[in-house]
N, C-alpha and C. Protein backbone atom coordinates (compact mmCIF):
# COMPACT_ATOMS: atom_id res chain seq x y z
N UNK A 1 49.84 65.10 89.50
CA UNK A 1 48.75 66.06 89.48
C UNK A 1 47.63 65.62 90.40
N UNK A 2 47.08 64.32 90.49
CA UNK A 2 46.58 63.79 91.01
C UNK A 2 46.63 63.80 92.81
N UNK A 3 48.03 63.45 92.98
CA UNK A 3 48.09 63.85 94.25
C UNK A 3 48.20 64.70 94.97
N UNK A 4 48.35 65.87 94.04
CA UNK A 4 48.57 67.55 94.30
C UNK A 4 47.01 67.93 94.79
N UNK A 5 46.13 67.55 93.74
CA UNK A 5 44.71 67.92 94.10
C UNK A 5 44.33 67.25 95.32
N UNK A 6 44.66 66.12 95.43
CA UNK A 6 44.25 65.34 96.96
C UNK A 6 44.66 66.52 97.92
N UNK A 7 45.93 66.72 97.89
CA UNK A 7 46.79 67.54 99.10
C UNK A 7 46.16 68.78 99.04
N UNK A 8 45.60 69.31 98.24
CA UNK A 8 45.13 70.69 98.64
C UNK A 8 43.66 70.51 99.26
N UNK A 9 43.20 69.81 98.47
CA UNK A 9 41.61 69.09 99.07
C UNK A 9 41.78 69.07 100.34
N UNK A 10 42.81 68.09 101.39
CA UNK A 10 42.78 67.60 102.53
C UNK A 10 43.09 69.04 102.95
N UNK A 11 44.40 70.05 102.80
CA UNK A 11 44.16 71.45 103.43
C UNK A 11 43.35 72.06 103.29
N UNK A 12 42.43 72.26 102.35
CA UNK A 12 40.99 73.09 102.55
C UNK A 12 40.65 72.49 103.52
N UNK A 13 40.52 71.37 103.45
CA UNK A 13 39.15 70.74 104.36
C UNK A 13 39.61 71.00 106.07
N UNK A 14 41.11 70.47 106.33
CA UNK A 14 41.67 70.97 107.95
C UNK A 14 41.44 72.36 107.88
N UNK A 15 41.71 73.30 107.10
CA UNK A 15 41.17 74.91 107.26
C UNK A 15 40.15 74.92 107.52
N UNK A 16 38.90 74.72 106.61
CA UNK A 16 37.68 74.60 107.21
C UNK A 16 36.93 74.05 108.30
N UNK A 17 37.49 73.05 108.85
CA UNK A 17 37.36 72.50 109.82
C UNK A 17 37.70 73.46 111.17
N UNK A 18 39.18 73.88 110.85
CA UNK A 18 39.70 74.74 111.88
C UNK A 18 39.06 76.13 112.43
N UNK A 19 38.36 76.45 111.07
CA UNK A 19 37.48 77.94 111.25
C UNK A 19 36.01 77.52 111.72
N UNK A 20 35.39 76.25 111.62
CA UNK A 20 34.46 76.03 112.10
C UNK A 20 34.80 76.31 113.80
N UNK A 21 35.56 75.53 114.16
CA UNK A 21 36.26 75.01 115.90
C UNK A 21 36.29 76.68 116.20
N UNK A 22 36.98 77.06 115.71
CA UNK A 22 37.41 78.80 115.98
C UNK A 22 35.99 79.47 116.56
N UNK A 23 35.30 79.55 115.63
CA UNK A 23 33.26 80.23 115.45
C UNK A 23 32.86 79.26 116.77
N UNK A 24 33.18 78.23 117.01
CA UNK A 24 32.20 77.48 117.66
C UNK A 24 32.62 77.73 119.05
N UNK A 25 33.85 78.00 119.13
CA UNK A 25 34.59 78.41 120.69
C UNK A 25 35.03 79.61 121.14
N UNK A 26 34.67 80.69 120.20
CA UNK A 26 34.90 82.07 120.35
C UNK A 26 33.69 82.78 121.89
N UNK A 27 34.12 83.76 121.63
CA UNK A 27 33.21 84.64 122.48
C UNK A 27 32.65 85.22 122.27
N UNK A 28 31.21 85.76 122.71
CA UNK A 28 29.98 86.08 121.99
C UNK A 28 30.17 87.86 121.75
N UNK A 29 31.17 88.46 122.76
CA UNK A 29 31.18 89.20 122.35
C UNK A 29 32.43 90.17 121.80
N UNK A 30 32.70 90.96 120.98
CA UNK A 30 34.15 91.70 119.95
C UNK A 30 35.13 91.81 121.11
N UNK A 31 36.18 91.49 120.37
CA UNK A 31 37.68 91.86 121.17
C UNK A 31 38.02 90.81 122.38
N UNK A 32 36.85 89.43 121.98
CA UNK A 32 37.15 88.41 123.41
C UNK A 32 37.12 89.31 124.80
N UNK A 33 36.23 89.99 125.17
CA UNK A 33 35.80 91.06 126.67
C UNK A 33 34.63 90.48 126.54
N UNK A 34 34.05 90.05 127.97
CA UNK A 34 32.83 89.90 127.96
C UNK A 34 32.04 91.34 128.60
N UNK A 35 31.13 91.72 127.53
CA UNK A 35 30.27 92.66 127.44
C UNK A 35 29.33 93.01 128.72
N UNK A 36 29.89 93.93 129.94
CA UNK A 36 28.67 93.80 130.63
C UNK A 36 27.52 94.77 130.13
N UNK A 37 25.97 94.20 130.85
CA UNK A 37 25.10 95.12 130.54
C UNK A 37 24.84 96.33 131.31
N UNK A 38 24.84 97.17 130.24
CA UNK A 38 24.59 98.74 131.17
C UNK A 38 23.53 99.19 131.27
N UNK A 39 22.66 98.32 131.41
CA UNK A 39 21.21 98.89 131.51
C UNK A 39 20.95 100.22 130.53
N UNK A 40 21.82 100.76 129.52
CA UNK A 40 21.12 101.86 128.80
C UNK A 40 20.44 101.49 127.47
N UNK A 41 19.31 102.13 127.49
CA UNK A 41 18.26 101.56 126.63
C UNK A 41 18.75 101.97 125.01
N UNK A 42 17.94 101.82 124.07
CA UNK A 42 17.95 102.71 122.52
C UNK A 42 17.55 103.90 122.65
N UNK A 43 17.01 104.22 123.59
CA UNK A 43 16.75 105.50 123.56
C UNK A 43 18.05 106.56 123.50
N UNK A 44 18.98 106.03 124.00
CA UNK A 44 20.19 107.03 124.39
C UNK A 44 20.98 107.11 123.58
N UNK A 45 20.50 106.55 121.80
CA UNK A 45 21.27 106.44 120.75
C UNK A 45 21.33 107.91 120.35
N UNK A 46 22.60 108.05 119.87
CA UNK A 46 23.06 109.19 119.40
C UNK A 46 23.50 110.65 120.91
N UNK A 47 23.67 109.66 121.67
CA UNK A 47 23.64 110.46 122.91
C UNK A 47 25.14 109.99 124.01
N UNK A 48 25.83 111.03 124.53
CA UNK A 48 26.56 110.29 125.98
C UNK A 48 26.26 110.11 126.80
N UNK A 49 26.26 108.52 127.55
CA UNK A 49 25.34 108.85 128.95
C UNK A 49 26.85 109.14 130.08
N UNK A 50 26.06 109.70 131.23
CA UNK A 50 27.30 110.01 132.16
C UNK A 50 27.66 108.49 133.00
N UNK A 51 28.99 108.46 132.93
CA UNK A 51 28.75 106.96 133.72
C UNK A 51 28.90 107.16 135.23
N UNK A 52 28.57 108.41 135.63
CA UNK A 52 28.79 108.69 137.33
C UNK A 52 27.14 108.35 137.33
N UNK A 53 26.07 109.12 136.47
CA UNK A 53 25.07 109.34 137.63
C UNK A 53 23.66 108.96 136.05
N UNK A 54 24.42 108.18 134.88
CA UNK A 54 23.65 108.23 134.10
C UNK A 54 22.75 108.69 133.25
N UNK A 55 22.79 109.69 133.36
CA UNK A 55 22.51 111.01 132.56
C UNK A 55 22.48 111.35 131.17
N UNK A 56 21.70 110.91 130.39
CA UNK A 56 21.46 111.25 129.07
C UNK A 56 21.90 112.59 128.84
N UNK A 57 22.87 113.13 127.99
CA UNK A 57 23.21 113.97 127.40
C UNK A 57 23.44 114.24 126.22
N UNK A 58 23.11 115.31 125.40
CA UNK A 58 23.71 115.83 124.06
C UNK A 58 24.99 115.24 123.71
N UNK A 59 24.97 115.10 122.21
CA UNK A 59 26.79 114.31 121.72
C UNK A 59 27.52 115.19 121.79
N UNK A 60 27.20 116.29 121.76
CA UNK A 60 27.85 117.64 122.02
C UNK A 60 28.41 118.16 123.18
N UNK A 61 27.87 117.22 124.08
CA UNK A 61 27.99 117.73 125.71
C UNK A 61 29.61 117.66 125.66
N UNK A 62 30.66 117.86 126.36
CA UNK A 62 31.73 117.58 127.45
C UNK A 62 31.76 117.37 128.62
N UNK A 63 30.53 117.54 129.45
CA UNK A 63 30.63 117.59 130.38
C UNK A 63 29.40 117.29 130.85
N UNK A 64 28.72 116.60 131.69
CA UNK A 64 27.49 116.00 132.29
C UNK A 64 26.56 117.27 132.57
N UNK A 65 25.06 117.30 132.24
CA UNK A 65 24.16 118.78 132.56
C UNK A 65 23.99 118.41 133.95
N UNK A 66 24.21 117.20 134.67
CA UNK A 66 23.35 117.03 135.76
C UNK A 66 24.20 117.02 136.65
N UNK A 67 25.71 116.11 136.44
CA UNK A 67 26.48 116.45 137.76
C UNK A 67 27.48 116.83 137.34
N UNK A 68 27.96 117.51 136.08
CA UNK A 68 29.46 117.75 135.78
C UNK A 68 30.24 116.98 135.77
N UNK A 69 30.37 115.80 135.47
CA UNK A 69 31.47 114.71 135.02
C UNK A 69 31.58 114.81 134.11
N UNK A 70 33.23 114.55 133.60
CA UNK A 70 33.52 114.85 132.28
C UNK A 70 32.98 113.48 131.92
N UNK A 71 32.82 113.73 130.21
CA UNK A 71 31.83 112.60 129.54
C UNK A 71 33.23 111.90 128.57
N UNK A 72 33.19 110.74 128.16
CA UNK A 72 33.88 109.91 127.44
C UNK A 72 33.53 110.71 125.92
N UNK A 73 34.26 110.35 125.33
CA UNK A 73 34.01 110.75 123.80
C UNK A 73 34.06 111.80 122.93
């Protein structure tokens, strides 16, 4: 019994250890892609911007008001 508890002790502890190493060498940002910045502010929350010409649009849009590119989403 005694040595059973040792043995699980020592695998917690290499698990924990291992998930520390994991967190500590990951990438800062989801899906391991590094995130470029798109310069679009909070303001454009709840909004599509056009990625031809940047263009804040309605979520509703399909299609860009300013140059007609179809919009993502």
């Amino acid at each position: 019994m005694d040595q059973t508890f040792l043995l699980a002790l020592a695998v917690a502890f290499v698990v924990v250890l291992a998930a520390i190493g994991r967190i500590a060498t990951r990438s800062p940002s989801p899906s391991g892609q590094a995130a470029a910045d798109t310069g679009i502010g909070v303001s454009t929350e709840g909004m599509k911007v056009c990625p031809k010409c940047r263009m804040g649009n309605l979520w509703t849009e399909r299609t860009c008001i300013n140059c007609g590119t179809k919009l993502r989403g």
